[in-house]
Protein backbone atom coordinates (compact mmCIF):
# COMPACT_ATOMS: atom_id res chain seq x y z
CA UNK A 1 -20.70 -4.51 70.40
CA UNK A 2 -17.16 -6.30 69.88
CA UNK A 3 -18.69 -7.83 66.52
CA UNK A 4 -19.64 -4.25 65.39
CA UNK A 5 -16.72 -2.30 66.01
CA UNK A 6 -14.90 -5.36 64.09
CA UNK A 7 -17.13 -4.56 61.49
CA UNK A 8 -16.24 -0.94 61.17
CA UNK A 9 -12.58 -1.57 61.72
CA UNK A 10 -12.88 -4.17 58.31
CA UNK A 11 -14.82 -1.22 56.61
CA UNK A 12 -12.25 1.51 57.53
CA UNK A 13 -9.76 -0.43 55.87
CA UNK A 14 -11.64 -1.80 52.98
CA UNK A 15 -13.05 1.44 51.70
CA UNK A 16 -9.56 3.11 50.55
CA UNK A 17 -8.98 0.00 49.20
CA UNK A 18 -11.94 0.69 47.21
CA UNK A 19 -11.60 4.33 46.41
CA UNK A 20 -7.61 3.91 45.39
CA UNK A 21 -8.96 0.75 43.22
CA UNK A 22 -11.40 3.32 41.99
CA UNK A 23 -8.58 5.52 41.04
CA UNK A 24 -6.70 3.10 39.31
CA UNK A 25 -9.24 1.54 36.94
CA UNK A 26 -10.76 5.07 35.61
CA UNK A 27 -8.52 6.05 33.33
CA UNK A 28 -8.10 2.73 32.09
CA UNK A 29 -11.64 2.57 30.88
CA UNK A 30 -11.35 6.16 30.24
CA UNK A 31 -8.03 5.52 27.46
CA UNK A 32 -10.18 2.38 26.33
CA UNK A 33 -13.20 4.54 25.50
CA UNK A 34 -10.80 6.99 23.87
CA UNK A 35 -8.82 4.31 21.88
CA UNK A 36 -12.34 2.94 20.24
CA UNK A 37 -13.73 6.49 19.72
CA UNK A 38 -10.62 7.26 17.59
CA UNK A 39 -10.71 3.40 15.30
CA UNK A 40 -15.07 4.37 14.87
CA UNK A 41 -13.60 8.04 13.67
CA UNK A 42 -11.28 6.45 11.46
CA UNK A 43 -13.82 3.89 9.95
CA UNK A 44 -16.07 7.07 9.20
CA UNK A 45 -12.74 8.58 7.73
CA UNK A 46 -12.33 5.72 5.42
CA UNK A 47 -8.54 4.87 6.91
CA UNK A 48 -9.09 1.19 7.61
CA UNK A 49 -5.13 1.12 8.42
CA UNK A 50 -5.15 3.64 11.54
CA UNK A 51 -9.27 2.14 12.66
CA UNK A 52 -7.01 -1.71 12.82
CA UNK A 53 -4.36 0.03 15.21
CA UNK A 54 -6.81 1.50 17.06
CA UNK A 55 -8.75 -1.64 17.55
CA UNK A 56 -5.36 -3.69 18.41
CA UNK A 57 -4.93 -1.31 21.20
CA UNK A 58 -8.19 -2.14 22.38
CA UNK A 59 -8.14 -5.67 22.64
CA UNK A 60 -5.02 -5.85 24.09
CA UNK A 61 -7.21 -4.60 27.04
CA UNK A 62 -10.54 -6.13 25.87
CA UNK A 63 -9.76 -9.76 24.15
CA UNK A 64 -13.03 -11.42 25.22
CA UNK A 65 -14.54 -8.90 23.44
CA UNK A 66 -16.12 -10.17 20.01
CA UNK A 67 -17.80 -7.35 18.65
CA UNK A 68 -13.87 -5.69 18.26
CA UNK A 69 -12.78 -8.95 16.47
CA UNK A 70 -15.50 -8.19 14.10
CA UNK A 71 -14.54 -4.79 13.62
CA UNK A 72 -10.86 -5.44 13.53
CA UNK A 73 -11.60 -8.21 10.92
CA UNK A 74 -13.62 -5.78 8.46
CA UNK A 75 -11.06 -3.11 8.55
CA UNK A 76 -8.38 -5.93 7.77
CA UNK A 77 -10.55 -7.36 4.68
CA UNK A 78 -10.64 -3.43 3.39
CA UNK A 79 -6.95 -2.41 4.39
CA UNK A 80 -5.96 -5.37 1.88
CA UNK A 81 -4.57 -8.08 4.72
CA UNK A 82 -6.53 -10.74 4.62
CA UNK A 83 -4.71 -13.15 6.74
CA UNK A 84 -5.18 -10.57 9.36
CA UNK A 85 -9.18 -10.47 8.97
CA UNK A 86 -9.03 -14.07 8.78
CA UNK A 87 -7.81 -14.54 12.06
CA UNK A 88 -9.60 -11.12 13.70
CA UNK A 89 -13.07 -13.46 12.32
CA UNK A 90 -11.59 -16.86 13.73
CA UNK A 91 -11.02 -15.12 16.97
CA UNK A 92 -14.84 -13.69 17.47
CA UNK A 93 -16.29 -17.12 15.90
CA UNK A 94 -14.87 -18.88 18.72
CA UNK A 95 -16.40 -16.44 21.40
CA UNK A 96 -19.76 -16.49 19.60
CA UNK A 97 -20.62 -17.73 16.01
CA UNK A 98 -20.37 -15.42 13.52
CA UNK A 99 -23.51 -14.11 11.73
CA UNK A 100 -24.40 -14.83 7.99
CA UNK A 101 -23.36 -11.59 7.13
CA UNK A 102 -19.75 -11.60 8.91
CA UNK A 103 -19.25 -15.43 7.88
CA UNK A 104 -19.14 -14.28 4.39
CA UNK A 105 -16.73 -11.95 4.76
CA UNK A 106 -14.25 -14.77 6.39
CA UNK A 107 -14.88 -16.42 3.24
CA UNK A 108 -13.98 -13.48 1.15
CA UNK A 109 -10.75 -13.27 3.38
CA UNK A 110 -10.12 -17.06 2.78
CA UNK A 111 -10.50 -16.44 -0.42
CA UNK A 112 -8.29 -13.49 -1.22
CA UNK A 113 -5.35 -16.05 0.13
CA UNK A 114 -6.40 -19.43 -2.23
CA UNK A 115 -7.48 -21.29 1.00
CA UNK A 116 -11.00 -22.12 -1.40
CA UNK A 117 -11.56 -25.38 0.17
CA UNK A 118 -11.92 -22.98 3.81
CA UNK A 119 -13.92 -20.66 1.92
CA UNK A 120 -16.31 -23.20 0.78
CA UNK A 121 -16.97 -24.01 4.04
CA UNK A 122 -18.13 -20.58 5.28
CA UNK A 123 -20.30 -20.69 2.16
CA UNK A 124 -21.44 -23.92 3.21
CA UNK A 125 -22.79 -22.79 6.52
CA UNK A 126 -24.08 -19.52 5.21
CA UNK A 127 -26.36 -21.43 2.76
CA UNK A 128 -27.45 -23.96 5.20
CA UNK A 129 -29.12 -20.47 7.35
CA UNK A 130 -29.81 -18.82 4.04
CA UNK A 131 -30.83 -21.11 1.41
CA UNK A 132 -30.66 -18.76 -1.26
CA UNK A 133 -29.19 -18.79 -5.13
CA UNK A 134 -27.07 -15.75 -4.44
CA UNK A 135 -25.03 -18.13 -1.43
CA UNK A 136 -24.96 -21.11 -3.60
CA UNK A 137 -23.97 -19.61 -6.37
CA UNK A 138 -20.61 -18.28 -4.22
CA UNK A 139 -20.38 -21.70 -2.63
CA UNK A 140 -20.36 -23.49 -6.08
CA UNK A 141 -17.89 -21.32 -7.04
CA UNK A 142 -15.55 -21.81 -4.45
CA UNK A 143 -15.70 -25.58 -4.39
CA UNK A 144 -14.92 -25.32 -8.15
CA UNK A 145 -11.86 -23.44 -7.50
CA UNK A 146 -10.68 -25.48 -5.01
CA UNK A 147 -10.81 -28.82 -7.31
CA UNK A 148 -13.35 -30.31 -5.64
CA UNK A 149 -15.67 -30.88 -8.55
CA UNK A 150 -18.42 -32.99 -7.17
CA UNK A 151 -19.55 -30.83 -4.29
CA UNK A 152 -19.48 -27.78 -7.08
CA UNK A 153 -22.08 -29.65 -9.06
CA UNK A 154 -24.14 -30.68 -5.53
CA UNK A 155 -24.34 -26.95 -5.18
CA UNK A 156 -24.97 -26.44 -8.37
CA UNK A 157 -28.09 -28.72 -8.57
CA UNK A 158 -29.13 -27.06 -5.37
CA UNK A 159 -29.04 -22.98 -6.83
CA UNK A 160 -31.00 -24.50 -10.23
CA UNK A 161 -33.74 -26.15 -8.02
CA UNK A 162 -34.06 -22.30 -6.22
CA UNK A 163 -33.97 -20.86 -9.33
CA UNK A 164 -34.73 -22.76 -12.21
CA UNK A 165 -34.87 -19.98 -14.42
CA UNK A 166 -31.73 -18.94 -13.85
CA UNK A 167 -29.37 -19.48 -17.46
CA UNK A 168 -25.82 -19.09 -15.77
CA UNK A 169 -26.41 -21.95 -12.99
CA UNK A 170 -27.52 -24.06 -16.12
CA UNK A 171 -24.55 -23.27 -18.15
CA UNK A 172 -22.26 -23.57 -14.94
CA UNK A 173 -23.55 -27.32 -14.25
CA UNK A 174 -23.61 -27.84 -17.94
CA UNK A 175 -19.87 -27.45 -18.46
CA UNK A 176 -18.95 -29.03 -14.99
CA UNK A 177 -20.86 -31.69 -15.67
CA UNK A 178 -20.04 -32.31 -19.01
CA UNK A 179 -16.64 -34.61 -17.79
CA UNK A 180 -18.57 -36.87 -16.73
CA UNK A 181 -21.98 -37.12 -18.87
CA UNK A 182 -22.11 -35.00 -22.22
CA UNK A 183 -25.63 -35.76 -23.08
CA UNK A 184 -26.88 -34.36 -19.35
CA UNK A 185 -24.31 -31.11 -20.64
CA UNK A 186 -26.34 -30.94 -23.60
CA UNK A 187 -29.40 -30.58 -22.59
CA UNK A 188 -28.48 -28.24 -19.72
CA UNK A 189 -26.48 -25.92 -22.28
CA UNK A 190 -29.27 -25.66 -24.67
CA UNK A 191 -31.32 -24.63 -21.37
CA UNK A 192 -28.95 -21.94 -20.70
CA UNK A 193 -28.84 -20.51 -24.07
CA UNK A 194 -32.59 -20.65 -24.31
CA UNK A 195 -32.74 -18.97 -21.02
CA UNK A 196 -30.23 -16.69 -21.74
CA UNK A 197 -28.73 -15.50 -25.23
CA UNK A 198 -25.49 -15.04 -23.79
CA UNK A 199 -24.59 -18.98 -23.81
CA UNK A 200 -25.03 -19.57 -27.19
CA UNK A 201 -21.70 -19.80 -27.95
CA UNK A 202 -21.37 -22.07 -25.41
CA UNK A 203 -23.79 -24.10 -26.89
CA UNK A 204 -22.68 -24.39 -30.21
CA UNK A 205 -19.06 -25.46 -28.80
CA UNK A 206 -20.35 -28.19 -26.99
CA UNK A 207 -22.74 -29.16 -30.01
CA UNK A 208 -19.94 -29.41 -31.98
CA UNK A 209 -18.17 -31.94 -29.31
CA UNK A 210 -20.94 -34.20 -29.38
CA UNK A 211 -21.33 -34.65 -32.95
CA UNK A 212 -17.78 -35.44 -33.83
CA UNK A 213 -17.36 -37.53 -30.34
CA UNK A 214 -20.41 -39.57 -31.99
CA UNK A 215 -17.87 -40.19 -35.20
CA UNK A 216 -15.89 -42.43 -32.62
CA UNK A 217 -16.45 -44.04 -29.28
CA UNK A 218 -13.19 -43.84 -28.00
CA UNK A 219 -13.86 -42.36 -24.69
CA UNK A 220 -10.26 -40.84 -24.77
CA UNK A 221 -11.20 -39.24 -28.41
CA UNK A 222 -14.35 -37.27 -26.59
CA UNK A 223 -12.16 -36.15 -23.67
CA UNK A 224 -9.71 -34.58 -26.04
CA UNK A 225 -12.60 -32.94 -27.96
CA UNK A 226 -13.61 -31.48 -24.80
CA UNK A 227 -10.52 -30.36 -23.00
CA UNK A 228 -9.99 -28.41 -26.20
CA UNK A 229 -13.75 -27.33 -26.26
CA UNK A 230 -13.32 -25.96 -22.95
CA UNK A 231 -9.85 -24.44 -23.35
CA UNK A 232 -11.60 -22.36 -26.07
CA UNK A 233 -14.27 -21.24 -23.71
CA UNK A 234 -11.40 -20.13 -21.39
CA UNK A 235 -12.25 -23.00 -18.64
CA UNK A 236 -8.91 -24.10 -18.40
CA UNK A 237 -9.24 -25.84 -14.97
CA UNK A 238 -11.89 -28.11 -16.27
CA UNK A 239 -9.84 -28.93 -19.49
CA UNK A 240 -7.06 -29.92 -17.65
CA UNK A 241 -9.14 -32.45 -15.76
CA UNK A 242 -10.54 -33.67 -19.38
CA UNK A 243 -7.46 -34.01 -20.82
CA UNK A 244 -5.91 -35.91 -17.58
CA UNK A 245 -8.39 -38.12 -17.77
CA UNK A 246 -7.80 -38.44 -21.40
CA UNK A 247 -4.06 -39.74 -21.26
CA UNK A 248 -5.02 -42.18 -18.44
CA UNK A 249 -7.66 -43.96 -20.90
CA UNK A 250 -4.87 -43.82 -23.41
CA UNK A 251 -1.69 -42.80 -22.88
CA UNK A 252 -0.47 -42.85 -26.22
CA UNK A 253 -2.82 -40.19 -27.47
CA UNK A 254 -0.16 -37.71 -28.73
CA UNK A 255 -2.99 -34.66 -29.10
CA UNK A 256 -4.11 -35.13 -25.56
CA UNK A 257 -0.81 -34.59 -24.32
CA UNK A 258 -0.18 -31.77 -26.35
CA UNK A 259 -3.13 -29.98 -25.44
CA UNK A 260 -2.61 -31.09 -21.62
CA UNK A 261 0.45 -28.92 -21.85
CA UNK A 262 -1.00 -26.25 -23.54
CA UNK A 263 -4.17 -26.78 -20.64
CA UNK A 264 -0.71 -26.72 -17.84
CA UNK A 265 0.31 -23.18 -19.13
CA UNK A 266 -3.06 -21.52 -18.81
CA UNK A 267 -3.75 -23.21 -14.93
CA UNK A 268 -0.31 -21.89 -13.79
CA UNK A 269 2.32 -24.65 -15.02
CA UNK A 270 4.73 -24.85 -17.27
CA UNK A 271 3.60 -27.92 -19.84
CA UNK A 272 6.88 -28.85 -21.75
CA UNK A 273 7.11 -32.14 -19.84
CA UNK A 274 3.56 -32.99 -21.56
CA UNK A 275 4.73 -31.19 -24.88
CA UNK A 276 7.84 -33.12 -25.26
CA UNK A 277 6.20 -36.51 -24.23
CA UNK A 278 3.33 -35.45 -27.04
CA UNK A 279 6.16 -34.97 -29.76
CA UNK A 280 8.12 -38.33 -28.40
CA UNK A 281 5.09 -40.01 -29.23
CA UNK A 282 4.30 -39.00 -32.74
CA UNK A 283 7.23 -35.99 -34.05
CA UNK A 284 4.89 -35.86 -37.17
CA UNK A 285 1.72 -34.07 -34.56
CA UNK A 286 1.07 -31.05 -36.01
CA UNK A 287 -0.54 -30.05 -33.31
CA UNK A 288 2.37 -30.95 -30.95
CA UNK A 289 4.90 -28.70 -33.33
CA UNK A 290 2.37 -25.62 -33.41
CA UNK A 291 1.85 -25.49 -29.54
CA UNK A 292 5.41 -25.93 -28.56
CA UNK A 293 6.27 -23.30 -30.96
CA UNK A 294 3.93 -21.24 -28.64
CA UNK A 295 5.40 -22.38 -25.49
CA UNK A 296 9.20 -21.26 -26.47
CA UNK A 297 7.71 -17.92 -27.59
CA UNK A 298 6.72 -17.72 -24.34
CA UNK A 299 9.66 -17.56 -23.46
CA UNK A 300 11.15 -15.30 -25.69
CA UNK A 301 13.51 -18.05 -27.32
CA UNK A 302 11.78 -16.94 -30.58
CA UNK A 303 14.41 -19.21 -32.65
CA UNK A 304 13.37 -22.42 -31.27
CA UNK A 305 9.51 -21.60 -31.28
CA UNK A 306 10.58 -20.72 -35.45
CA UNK A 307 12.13 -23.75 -35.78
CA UNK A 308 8.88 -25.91 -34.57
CA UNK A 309 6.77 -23.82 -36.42
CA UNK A 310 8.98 -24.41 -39.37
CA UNK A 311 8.27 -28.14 -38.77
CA UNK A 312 4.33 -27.85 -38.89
CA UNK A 313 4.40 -25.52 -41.46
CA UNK A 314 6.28 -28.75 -43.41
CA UNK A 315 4.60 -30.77 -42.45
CA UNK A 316 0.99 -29.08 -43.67
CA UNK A 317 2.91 -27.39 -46.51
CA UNK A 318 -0.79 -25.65 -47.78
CA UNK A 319 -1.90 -24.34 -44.45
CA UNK A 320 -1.44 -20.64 -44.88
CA UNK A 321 -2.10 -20.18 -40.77
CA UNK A 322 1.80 -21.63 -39.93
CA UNK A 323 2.97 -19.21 -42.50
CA UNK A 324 1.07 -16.36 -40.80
CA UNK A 325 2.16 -17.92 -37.44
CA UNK A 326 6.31 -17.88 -39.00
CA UNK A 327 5.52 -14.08 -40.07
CA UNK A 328 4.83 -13.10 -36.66
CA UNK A 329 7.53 -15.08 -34.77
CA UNK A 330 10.31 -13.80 -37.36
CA UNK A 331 9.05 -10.00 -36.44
CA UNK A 332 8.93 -11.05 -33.09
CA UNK A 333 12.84 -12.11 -33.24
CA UNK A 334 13.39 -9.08 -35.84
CA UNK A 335 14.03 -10.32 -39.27
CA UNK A 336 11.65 -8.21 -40.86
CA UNK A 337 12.82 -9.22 -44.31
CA UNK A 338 12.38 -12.99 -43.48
CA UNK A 339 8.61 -11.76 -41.86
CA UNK A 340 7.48 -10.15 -44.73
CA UNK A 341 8.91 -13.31 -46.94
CA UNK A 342 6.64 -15.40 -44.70
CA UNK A 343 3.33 -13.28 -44.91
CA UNK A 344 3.55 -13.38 -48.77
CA UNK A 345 3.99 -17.09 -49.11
CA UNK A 346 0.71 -17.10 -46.70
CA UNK A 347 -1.05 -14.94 -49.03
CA UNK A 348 0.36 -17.23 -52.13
CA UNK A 349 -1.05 -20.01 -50.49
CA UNK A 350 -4.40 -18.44 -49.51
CA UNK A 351 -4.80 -15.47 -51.70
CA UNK A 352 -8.28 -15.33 -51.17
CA UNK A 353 -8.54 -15.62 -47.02
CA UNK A 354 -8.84 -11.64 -45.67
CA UNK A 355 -7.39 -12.86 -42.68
CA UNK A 356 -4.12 -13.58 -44.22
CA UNK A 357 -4.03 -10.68 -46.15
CA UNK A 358 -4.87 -8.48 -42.74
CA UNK A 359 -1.88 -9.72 -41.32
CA UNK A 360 0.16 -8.89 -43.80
CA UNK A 361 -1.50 -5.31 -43.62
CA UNK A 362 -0.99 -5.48 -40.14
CA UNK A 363 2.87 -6.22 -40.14
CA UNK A 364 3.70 -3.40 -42.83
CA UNK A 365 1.36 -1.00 -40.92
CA UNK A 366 2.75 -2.19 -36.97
CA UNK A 367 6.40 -2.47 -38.61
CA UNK A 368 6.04 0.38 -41.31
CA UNK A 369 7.29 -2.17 -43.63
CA UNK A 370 6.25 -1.49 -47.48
CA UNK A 371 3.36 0.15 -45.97
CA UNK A 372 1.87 2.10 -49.48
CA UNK A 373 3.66 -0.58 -51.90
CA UNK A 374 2.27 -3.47 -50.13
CA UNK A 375 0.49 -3.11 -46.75
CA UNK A 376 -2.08 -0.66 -48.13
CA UNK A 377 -3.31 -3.21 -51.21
CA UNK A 378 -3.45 -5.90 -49.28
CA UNK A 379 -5.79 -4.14 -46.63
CA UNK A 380 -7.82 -3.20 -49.86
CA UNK A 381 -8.24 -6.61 -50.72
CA UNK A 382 -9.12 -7.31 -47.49
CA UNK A 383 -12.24 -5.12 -47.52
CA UNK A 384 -13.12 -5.97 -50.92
CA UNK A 385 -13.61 -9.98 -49.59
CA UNK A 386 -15.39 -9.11 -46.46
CA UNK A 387 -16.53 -5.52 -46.79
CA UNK A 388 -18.82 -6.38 -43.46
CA UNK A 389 -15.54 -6.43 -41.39
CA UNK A 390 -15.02 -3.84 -39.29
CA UNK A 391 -11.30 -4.65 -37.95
CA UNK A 392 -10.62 -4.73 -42.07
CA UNK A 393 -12.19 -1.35 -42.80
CA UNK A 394 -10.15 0.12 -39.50
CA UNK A 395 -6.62 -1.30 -40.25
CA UNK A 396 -7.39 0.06 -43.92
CA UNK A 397 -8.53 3.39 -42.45
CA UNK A 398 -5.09 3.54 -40.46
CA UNK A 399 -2.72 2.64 -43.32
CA UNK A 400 -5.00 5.24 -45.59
CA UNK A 401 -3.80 8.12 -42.55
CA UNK A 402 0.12 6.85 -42.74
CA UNK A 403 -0.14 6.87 -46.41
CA UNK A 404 -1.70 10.32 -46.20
CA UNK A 405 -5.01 9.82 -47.80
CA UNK A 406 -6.68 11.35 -44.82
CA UNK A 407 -10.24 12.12 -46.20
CA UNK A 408 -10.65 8.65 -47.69
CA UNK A 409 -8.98 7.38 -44.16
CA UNK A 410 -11.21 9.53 -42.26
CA UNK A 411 -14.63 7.55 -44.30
CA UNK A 412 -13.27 4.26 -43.94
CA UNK A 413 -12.84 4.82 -40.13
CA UNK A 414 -16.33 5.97 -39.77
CA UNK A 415 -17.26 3.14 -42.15
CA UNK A 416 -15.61 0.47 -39.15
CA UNK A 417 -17.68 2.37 -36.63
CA UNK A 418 -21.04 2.18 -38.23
CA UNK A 419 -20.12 -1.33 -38.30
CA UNK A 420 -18.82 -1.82 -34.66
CA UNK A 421 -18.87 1.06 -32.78
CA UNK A 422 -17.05 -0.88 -29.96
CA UNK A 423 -14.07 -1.34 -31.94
CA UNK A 424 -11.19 0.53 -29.72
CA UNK A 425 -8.92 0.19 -32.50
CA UNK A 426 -10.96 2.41 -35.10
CA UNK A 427 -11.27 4.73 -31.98
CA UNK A 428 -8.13 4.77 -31.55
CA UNK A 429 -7.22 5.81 -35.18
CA UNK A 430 -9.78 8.01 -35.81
CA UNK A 431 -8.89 9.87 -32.31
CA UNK A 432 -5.25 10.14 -33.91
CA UNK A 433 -6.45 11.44 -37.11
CA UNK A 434 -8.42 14.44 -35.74
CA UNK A 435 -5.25 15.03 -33.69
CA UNK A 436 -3.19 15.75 -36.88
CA UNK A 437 -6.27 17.86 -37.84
CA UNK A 438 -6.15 19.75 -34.75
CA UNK A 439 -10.42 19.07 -33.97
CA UNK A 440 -9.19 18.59 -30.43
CA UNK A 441 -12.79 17.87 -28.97
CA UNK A 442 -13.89 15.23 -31.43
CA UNK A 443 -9.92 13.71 -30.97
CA UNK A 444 -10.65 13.86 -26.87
CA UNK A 445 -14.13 12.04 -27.50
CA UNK A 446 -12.63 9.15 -29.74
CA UNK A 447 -9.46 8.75 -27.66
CA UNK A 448 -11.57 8.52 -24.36
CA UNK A 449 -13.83 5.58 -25.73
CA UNK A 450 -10.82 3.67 -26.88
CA UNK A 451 -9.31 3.76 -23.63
CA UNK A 452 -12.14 3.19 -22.05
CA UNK A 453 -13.25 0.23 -24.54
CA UNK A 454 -9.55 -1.05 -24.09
CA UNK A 455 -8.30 -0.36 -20.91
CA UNK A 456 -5.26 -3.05 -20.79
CA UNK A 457 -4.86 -3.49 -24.25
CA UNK A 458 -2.69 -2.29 -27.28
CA UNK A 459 -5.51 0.64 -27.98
CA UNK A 460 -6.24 1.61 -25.15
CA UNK A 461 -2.98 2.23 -23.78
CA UNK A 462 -1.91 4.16 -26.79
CA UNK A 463 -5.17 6.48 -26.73
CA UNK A 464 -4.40 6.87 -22.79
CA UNK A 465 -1.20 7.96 -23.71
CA UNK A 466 -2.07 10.35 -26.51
CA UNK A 467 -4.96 11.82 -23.76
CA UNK A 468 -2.64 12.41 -21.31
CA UNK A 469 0.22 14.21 -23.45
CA UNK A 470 -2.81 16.49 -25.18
CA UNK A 471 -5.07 16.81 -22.79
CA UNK A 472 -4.03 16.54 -19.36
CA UNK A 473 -0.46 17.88 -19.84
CA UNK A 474 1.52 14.75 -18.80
CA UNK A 475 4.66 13.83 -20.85
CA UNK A 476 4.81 10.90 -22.98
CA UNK A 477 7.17 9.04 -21.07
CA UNK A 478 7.21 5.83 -23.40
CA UNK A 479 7.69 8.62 -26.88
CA UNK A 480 4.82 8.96 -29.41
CA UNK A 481 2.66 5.86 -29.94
């Protein structure tokens, strides 16, 4: 009897202990349910900003609870805050490992802030749970922007054995490979371009490398060919690493460490330290003169980039390209009479070369220099060399419509487009002409494809500009194109 009334004494006590803890915890749960109610609305709502406060606020409360990392990470990765996501996913990984799916987004977060070697890792581990060419493909890409060339190429090797028909993974390991053994990079570009049409160029630049590396065995002679083969196919991280390579096998090779500066510009550097040690090693490089001309115009000191171009224009006194080159840094600075001096003496030199002669359309038409006496007869001339060029026939058609000869401007124009109907620039004029014609809906249509053809360049801003002051009634902030 004593044990049982003990009993009921402990449970009078203990059960408002339990009700008032009752009390208490209920609208905890209840603001918890409310706080992750309003982040899923906001998700729905597309406002990935508010849905990351809202899921904060819950695991503030809830921090063993992985599922919110997740969500707080994917909101992160859309609201643009990447290191945010990145440790949102690191946070749920170490509760429970992440799935495929939500790995791969860490390594898109990883990647959005340069840490590729961290994003080549979640790669890594997708692809070792799905084996496919799709998750190689990403981890070969990361590895090759993080430097690390070799395990690019293992993964590489790896998305070409799951899909052998694939053309980019063979032009991928072609040029990656092609450091270290050209004739394996031969093969595997001519595979690429067989597979797909789209790598012939590719093919034909690397062609080119082996034939004149075969002239001499100098294995710093090849890596020079190929930096610069690569810089023109716009893989300027693997050029650099030719052309390093190239001045350790010989350090004296002037043209390596010219175009290792050049190479240094396009990968985020500057390059003059490899410029001036090219030039200390042979002033009379050509190559040296041109490309640190282009480095100081870079900078906007357009006398000293004259001045070296001055040099390699003596020292090649029948190359009408340095003249060109002198043309366009003299407009740059301003002399205009000096320009126009320089784009005859090109022509003088190379009378017959339409490329010559289109720039010195091009300067009297962009400067409105001489533009009927001499700009117009020299786009003529152009045409009448290569009247298959469809950038001639449009910078004729536009000098035509500023020398007023409209109707014959208006054929020529159509004339560029039968030829290259992409051309923005012949869009672009044409667009302008019916504009001074008032034929407002063929004007809109031309206009629209230029922009649309040449959305961050010279054309396509203009024709945005010209759309947006006749057609949407914005003003023309930056005056009449």
């Amino acid at each position: 009897m004593v044990r049982v009334s003990r009993w009921m004494m402990g449970l009078k006590i203990l059960l408002p202990l339990l009700f008032l803890a009752g009390i208490n915890l209920a609208p905890v749960e209840f603001a918890i349910a409310e706080t992750l109610e309003q982040a899923r609305v906001a998700e729905v709502d597309d406002q990935p900003v508010l849905a990351m406060i809202r899921y904060r606020e819950a695991l503030e409360r809830h921090p063993w609870e992985r599922d919110l990392w997740e969500h707080l990470g994917r909101m992160a990765l859309i609201a643009g805050a990447p290191e945010e996501a990145i440790h949102a996913f690191e946070q749920a990984d170490r509760l429970f490992p992440l799935s495929p799916d939500t790995r791969k987004l860490l390594a898109d977060a990883y990647e959005s802030c340069g840490r590729y070697e961290d994003a080549a890792r979640q790669w890594a581990e997708v692809a070792a749970v799905q084996p496919t060419a799709e998750n190689y493909a990403h981890l070969s890409d990361a590895w090759q922007k993080a430097g690390r060339l070799s395990e690019a190429v293992q993964a590489l090797r790896r998305w070409r054995e799951i899909d052998p028909k694939n053309g980019l993974a063979a032009y991928r390991l072609a040029l990656d490979v092609s450091i270290s053994d050209l004739d394996e990079a031969l093969n595997l570009v001519k595979e690429a371009a067989r597979l797909d049409q789209a790598f012939q160029e590719g093919m034909k630049v690397l062609e080119r490398v082996g034939s004149l590396s075969s002239l001499d065995d100098d294995p710093a002679y090849r890596l020079t060919l190929l930096g610069r083969a690569l810089g023109e196919l716009n893989e300027w991280a693997l050029a650099e690493r030719a052309l390093t390579e190239a001045v350790h096998q010989n350090p004296d090779y002037a043209e390596a460490w010219a175009l290792l500066g050049e190479t240094r510009y396009h990968t985020g550097g500057d390059g003059r330290v490899e410029l001036e040690k090219a030039l200390e090693l042979n002033p009379s490089s050509v190559l040296g003169r041109v490309l640190m001309a282009f480095y100081w115009s870079r900078k906007g000191d357009w006398q000293q980039a004259i001045d070296q171009m001055a040099i390699a224009a003596r020292l090649e006194p029948a190359r009408s390209m340095w003249r060109v080159e002198l043309g366009n840094l003299y407009a740059q600075k301003g002399d205009l009479p000096q320009a126009l001096i320089e784009y005859r003496r090109a022509v003088d030199l190379d009378p017959n070369n339409p490329a010559v002669l289109e720039a010195l359309a091009q300067f009297c038409l962009t400067f409105q220099v001489q533009v009927e006496e001499t700009g117009l007869p020299a786009a003529r001339e152009a045409v009448k060399l290569d009247d298959q060029s469809a950038h001639a026939r449009a910078l004729l058609g536009a000098l035509l419509a500023a020398t007023g000869h409209t109707e014959e401007a208006e054929k020529e124009l159509a004339r560029a487009l039968e030829l290259d109907d992409h051309l923005a620039e012949a869009h672009y004029y044409l667009g302008s002409l019916y504009l001074t014609w008032q034929r407002m809906e063929l004007a809109q249509e031309h206009l629209f494809t230029a922009s649309r053809l040449d959305p961050q360049g010279r054309f396509g801003i203009l024709a945005s500009r010209l759309l947006a002051k006749y057609f949407h009634g914005e003003a023309d902030e930056n005056g009449s194109p």
